[in-house]
PDB file of N, CA and C in Angstrom:
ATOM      1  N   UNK A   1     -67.799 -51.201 -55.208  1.00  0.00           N
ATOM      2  CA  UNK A   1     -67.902 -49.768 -55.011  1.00  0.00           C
ATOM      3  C   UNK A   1     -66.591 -49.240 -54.431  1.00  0.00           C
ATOM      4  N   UNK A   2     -66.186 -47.865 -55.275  1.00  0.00           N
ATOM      5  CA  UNK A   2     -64.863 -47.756 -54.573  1.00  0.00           C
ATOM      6  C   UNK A   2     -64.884 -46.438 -53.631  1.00  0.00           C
ATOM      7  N   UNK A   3     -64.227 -46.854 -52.540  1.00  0.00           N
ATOM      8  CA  UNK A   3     -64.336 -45.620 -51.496  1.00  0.00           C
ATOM      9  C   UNK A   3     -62.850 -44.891 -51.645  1.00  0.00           C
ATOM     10  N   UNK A   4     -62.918 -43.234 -51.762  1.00  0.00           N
ATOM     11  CA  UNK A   4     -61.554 -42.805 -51.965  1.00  0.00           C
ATOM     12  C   UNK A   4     -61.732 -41.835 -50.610  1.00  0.00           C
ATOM     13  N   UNK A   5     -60.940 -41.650 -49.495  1.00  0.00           N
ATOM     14  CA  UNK A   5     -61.059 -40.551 -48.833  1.00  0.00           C
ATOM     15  C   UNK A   5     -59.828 -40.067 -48.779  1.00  0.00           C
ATOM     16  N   UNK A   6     -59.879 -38.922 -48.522  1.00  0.00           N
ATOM     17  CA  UNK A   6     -58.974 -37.369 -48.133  1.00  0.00           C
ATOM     18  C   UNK A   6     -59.849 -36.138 -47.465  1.00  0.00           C
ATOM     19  N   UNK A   7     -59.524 -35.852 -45.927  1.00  0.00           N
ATOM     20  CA  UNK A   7     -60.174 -35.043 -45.173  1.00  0.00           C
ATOM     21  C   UNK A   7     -59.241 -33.950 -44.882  1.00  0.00           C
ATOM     22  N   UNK A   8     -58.607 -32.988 -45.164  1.00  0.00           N
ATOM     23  CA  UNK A   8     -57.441 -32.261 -44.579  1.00  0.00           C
ATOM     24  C   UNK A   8     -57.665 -32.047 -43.441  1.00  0.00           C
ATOM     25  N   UNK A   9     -59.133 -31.517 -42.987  1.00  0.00           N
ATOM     26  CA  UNK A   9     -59.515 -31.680 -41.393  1.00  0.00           C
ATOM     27  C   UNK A   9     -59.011 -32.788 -40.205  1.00  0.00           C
ATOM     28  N   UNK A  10     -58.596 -33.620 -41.205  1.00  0.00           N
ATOM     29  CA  UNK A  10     -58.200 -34.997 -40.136  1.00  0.00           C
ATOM     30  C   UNK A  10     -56.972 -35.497 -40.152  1.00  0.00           C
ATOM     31  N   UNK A  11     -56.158 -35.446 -38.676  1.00  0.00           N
ATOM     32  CA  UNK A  11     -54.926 -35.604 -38.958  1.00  0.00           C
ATOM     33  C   UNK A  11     -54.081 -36.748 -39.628  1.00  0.00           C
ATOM     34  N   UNK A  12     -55.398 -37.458 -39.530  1.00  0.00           N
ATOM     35  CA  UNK A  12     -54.488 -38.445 -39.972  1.00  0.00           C
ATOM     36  C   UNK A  12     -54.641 -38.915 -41.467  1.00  0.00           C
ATOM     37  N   UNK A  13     -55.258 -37.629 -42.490  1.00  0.00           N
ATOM     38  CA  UNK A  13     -55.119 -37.396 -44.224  1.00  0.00           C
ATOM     39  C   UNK A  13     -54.076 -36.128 -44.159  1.00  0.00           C
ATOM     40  N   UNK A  14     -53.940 -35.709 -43.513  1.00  0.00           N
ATOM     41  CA  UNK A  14     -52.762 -34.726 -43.694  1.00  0.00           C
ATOM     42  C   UNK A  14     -52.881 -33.890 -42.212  1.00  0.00           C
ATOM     43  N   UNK A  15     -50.962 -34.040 -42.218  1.00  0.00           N
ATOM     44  CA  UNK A  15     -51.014 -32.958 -41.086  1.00  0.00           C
ATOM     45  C   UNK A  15     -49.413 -32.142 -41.104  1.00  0.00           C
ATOM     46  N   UNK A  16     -49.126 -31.095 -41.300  1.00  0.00           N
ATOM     47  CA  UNK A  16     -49.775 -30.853 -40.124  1.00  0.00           C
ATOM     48  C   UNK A  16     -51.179 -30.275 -40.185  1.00  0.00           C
ATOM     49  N   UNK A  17     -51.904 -29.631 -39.940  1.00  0.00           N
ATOM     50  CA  UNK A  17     -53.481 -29.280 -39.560  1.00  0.00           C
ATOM     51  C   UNK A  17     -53.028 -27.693 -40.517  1.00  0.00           C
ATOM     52  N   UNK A  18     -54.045 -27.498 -41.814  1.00  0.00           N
ATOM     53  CA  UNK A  18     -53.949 -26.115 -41.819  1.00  0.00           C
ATOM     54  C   UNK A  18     -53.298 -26.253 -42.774  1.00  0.00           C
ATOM     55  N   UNK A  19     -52.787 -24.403 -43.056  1.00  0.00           N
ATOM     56  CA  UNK A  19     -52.024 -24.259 -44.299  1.00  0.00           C
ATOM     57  C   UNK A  19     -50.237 -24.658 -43.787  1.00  0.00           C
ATOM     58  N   UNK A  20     -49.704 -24.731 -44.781  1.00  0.00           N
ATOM     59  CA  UNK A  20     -48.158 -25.610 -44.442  1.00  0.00           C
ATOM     60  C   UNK A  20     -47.151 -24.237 -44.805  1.00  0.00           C
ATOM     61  N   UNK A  21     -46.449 -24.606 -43.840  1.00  0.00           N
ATOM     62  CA  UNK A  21     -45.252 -23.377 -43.858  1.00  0.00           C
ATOM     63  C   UNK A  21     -44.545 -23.288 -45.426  1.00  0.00           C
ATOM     64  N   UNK A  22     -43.663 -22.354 -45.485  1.00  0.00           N
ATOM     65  CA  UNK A  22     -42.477 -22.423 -46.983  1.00  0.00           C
ATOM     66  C   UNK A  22     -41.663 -23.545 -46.058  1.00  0.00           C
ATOM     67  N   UNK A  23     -40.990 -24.442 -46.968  1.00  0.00           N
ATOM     68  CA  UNK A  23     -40.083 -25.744 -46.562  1.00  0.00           C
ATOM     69  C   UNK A  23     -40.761 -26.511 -45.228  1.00  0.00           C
ATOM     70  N   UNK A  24     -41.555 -26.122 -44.972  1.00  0.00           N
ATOM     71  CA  UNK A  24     -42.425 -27.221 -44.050  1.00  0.00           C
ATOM     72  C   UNK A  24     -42.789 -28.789 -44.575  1.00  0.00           C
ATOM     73  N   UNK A  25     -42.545 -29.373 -44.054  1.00  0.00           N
ATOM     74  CA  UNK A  25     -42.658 -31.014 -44.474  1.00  0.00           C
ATOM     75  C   UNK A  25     -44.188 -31.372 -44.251  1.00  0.00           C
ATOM     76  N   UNK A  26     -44.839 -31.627 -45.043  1.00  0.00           N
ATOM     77  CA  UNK A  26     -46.354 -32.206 -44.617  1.00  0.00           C
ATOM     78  C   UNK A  26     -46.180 -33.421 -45.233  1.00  0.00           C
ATOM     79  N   UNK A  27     -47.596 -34.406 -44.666  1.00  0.00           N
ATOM     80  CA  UNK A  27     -47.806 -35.480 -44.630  1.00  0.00           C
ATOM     81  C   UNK A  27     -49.024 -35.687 -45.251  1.00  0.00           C
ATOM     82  N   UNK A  28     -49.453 -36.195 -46.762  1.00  0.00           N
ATOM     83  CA  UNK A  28     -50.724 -36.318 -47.022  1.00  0.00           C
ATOM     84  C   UNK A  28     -50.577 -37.769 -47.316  1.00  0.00           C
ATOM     85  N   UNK A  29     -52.247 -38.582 -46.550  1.00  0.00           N
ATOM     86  CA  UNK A  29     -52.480 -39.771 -46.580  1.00  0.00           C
ATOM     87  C   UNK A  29     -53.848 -39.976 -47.330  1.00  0.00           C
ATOM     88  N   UNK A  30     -53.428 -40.430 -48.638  1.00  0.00           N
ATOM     89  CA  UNK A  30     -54.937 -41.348 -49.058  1.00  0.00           C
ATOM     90  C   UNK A  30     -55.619 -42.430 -48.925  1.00  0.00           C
ATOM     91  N   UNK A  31     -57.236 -42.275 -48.542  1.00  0.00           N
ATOM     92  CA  UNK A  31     -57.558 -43.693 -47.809  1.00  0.00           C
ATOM     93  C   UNK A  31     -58.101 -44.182 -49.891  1.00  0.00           C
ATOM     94  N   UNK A  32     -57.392 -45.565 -49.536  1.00  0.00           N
ATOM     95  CA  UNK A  32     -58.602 -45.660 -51.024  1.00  0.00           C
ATOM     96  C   UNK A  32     -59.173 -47.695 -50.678  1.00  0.00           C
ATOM     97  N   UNK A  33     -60.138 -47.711 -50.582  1.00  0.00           N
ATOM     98  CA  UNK A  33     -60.479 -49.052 -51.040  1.00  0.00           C
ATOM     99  C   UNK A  33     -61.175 -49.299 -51.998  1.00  0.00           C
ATOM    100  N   UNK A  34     -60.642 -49.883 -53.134  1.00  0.00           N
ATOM    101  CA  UNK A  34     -61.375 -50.358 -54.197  1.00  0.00           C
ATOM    102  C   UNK A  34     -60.066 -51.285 -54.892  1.00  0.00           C
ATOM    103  N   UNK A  35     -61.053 -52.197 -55.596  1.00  0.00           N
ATOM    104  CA  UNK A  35     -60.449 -53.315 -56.373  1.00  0.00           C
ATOM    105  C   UNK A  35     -59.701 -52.282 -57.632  1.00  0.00           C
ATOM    106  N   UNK A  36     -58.772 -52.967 -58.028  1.00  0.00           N
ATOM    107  CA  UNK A  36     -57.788 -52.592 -59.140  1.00  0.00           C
ATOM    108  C   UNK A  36     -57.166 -51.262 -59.432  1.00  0.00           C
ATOM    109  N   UNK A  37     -57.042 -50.620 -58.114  1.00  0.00           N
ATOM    110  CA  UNK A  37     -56.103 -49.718 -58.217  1.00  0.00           C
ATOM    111  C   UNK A  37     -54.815 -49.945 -58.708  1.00  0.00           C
ATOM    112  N   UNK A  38     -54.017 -48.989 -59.450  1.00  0.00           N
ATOM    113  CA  UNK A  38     -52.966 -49.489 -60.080  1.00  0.00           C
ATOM    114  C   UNK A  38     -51.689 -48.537 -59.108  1.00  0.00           C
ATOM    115  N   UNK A  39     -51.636 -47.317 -59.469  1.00  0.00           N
ATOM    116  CA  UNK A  39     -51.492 -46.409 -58.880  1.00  0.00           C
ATOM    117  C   UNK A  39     -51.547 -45.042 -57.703  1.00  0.00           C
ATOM    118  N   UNK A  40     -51.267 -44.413 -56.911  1.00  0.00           N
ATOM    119  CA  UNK A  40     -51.825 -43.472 -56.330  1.00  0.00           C
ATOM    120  C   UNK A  40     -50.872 -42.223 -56.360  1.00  0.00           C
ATOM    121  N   UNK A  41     -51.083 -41.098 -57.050  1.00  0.00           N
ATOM    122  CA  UNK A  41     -50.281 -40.372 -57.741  1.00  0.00           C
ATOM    123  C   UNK A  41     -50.465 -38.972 -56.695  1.00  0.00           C
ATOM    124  N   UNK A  42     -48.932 -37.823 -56.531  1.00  0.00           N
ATOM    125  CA  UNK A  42     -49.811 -36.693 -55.906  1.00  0.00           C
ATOM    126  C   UNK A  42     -48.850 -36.270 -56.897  1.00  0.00           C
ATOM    127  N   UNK A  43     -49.794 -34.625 -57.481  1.00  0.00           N
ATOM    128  CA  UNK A  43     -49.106 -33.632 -58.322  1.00  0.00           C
ATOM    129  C   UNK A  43     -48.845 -32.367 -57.797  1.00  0.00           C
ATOM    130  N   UNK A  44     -47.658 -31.829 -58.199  1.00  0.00           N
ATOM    131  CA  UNK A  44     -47.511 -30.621 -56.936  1.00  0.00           C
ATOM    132  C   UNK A  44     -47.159 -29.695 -58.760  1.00  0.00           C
ATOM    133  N   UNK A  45     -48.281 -28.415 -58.583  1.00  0.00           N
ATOM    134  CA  UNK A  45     -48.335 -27.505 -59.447  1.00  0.00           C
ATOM    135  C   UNK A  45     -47.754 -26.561 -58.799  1.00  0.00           C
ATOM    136  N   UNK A  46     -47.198 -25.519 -60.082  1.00  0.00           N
ATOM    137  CA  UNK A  46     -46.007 -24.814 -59.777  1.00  0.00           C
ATOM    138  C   UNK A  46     -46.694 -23.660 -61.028  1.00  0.00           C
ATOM    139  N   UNK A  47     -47.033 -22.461 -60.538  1.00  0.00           N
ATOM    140  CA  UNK A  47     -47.370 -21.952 -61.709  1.00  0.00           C
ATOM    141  C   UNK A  47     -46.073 -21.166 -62.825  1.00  0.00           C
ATOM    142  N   UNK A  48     -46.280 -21.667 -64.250  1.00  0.00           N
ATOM    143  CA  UNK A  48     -45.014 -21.434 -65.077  1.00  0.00           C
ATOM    144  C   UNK A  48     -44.199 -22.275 -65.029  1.00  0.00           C
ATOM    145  N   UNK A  49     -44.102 -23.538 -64.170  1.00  0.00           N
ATOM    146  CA  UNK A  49     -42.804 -24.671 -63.947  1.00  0.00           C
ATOM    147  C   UNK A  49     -43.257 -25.713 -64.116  1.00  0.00           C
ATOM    148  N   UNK A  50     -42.905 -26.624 -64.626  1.00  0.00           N
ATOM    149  CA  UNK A  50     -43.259 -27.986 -64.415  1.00  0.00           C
ATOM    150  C   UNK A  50     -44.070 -28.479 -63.112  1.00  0.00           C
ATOM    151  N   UNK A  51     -44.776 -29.701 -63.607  1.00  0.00           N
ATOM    152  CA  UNK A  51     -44.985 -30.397 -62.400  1.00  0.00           C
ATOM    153  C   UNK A  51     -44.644 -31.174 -61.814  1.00  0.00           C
ATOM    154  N   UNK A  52     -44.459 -31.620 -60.533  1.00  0.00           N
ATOM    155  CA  UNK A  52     -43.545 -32.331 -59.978  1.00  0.00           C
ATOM    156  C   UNK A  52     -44.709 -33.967 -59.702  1.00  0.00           C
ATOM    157  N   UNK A  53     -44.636 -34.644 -59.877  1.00  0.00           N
ATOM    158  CA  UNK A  53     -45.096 -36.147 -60.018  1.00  0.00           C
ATOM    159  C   UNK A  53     -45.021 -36.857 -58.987  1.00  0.00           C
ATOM    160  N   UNK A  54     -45.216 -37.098 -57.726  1.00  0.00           N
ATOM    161  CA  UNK A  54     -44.802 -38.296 -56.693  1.00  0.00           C
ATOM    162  C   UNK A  54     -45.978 -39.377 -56.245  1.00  0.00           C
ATOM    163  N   UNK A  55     -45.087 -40.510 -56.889  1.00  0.00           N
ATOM    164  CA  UNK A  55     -45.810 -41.990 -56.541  1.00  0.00           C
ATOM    165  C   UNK A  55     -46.167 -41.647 -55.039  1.00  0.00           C
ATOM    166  N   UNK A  56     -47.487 -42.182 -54.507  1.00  0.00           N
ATOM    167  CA  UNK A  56     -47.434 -42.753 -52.986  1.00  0.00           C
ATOM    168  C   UNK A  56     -47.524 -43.722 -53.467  1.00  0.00           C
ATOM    169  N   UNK A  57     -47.091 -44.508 -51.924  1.00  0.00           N
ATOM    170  CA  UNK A  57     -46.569 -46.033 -52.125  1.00  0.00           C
ATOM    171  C   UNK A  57     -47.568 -46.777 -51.064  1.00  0.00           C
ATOM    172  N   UNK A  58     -48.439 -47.832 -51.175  1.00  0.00           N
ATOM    173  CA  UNK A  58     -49.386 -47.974 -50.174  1.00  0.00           C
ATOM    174  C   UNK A  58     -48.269 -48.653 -48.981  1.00  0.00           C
ATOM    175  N   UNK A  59     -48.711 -48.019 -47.922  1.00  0.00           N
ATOM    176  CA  UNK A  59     -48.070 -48.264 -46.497  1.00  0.00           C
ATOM    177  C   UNK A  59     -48.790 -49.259 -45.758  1.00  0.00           C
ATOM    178  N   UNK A  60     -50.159 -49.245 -45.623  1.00  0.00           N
ATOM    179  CA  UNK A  60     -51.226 -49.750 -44.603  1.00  0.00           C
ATOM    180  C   UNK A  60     -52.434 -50.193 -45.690  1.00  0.00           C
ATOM    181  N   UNK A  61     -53.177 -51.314 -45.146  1.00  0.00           N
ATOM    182  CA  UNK A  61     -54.232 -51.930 -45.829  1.00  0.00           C
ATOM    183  C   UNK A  61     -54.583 -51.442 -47.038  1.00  0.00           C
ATOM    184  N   UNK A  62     -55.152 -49.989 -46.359  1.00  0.00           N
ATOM    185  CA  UNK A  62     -55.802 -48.372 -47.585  1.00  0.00           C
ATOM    186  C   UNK A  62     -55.459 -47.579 -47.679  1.00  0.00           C
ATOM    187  N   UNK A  63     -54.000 -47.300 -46.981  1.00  0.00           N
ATOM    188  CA  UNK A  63     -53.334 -46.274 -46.912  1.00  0.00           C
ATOM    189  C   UNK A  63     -52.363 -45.772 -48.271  1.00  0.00           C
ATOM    190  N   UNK A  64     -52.096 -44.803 -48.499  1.00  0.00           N
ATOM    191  CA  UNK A  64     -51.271 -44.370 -49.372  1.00  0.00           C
ATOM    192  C   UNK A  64     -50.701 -42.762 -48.486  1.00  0.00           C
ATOM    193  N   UNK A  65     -50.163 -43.087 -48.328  1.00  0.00           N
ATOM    194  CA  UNK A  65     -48.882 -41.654 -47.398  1.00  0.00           C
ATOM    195  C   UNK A  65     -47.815 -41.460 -48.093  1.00  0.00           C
ATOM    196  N   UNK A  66     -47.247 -39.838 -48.431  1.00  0.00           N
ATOM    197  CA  UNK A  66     -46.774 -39.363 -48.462  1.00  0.00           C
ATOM    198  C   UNK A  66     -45.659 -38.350 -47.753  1.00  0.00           C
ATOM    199  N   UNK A  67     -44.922 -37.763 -47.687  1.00  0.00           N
ATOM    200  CA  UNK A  67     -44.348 -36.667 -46.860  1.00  0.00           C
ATOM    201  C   UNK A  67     -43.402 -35.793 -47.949  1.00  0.00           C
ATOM    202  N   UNK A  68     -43.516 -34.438 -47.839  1.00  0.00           N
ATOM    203  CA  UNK A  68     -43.331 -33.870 -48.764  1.00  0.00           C
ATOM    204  C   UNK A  68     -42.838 -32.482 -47.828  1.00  0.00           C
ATOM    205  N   UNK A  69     -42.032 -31.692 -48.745  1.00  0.00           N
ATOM    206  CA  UNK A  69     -41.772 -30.498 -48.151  1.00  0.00           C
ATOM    207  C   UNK A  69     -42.296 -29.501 -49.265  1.00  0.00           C
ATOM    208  N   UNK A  70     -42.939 -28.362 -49.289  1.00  0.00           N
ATOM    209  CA  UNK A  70     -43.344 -27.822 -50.074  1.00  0.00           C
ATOM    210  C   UNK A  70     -42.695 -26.139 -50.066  1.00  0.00           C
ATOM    211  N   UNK A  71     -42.190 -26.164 -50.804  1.00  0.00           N
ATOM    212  CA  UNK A  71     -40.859 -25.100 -51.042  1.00  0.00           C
ATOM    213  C   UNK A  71     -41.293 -23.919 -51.606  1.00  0.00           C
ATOM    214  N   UNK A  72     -42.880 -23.194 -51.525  1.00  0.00           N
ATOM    215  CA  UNK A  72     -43.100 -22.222 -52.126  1.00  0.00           C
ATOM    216  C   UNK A  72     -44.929 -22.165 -51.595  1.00  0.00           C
ATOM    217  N   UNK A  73     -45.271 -21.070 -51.461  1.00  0.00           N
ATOM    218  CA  UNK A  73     -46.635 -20.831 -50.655  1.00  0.00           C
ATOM    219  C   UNK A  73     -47.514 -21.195 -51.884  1.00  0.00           C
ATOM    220  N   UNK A  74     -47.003 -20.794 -52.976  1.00  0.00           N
ATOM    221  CA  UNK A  74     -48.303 -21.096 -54.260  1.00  0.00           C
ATOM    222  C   UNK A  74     -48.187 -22.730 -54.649  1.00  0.00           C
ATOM    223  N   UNK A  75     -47.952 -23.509 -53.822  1.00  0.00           N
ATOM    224  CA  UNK A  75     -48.215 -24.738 -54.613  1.00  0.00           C
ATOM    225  C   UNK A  75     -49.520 -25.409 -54.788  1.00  0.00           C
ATOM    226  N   UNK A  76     -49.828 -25.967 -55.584  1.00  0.00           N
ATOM    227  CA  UNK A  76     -51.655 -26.477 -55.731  1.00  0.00           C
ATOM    228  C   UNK A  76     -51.505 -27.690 -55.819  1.00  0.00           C
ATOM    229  N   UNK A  77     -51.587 -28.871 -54.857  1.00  0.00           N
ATOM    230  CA  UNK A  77     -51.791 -30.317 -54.951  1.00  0.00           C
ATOM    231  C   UNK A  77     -53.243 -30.562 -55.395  1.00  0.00           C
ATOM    232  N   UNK A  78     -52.499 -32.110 -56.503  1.00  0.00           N
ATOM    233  CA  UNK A  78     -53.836 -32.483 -56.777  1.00  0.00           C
ATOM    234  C   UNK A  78     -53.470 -33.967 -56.928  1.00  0.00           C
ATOM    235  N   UNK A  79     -54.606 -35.249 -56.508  1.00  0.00           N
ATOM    236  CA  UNK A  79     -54.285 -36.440 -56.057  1.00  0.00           C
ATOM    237  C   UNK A  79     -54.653 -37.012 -57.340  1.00  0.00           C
ATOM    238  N   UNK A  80     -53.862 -38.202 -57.857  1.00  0.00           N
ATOM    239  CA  UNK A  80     -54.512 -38.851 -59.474  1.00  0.00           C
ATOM    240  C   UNK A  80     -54.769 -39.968 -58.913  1.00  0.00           C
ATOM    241  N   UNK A  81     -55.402 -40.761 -59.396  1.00  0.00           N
ATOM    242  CA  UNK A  81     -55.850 -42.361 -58.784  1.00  0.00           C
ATOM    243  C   UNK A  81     -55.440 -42.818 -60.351  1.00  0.00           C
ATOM    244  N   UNK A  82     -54.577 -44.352 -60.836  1.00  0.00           N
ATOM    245  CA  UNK A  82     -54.812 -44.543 -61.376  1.00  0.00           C
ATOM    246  C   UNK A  82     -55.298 -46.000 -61.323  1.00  0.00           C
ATOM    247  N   UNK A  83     -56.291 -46.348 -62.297  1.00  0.00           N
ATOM    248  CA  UNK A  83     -56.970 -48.078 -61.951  1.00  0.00           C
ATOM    249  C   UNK A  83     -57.230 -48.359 -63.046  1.00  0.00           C
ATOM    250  N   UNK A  84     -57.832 -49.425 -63.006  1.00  0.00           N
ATOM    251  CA  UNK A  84     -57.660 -50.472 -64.041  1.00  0.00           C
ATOM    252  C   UNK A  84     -59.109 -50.697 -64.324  1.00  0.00           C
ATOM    253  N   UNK A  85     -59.825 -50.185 -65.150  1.00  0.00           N
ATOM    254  CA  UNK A  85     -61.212 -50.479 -65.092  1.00  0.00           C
ATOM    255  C   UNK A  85     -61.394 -52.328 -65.274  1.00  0.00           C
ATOM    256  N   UNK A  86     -62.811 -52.594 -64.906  1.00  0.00           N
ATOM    257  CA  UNK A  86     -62.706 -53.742 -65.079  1.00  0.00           C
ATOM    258  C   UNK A  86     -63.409 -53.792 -66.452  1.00  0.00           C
ATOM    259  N   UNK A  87     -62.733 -55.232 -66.886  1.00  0.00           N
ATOM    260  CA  UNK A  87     -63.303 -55.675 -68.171  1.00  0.00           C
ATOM    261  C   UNK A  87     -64.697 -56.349 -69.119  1.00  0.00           C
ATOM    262  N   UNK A  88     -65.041 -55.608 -70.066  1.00  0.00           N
ATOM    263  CA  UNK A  88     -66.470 -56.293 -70.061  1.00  0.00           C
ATOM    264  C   UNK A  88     -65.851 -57.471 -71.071  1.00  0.00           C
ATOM    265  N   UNK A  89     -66.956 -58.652 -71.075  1.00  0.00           N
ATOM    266  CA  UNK A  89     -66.708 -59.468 -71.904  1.00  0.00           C
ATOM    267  C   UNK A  89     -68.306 -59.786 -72.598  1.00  0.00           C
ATOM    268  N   UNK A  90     -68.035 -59.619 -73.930  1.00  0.00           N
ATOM    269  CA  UNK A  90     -68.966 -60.186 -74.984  1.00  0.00           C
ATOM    270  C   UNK A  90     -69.871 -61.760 -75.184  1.00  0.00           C
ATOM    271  N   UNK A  91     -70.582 -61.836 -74.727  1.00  0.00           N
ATOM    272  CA  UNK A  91     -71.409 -63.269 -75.109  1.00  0.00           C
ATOM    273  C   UNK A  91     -71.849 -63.356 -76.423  1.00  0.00           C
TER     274      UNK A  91
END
C-alpha cells in the first residue's frame, strides 16, 4: 500500500506557512512510501508559458524536498509521482 503525503499546513511539507511572496524561496517536501517509485516530479504552471519541470531528489528515508523561488503570484504547482507498476505474470 502506498502512502503519499503533502500537508501545506505542516511545516515540515512546505514552508514557509501560507501563500509565498513574488521571488520568495519556498520549500516543498513530499512524504512518499511505497515500493517502486521511480521518480518524484514538481510542475510549476505558468499561464501562456511553458512549464517548468523539477526533479525532487529523495533526501531522507521518504522524503523528497525541494526549494524553489517562485517568481510570479499566479503560479499553480502540481506534484507527479512517477512508479513503476508492478508486474503481473501469466500461469
Amino acid at each position: 500500500m502506498a502512502v503519499i503525503r503533502f500537508n501545506p499546513w505542516k511545516i515540515t511539507h512546505k514552508k514557509p506557512f501560507g501563500a509565498v511572496k513574488e521571488n520568495e524561496v519556498a520549500t516543498f517536501t513530499i512524504e512518499v512510501i511505497a515500493e517502486k517509485i521511480m521518480a518524484v516530479y514538481l510542475v510549476i504552471h505558468k499561464d501562456f508559458q511553458e512549464e517548468k519541470v523539477i526533479t525532487m531528489k529523495k533526501r531522507k528515508k521518504h522524503n523528497f524536498p525541494v526549494n524553489i523561488s517562485l517568481t510570479n503570484r499566479l503560479d499553480y504547482i502540481t506534484i507527479i509521482l512517477w512508479y513503476r507498476p508492478k508486474r503481473t505474470v501469466k500461469l
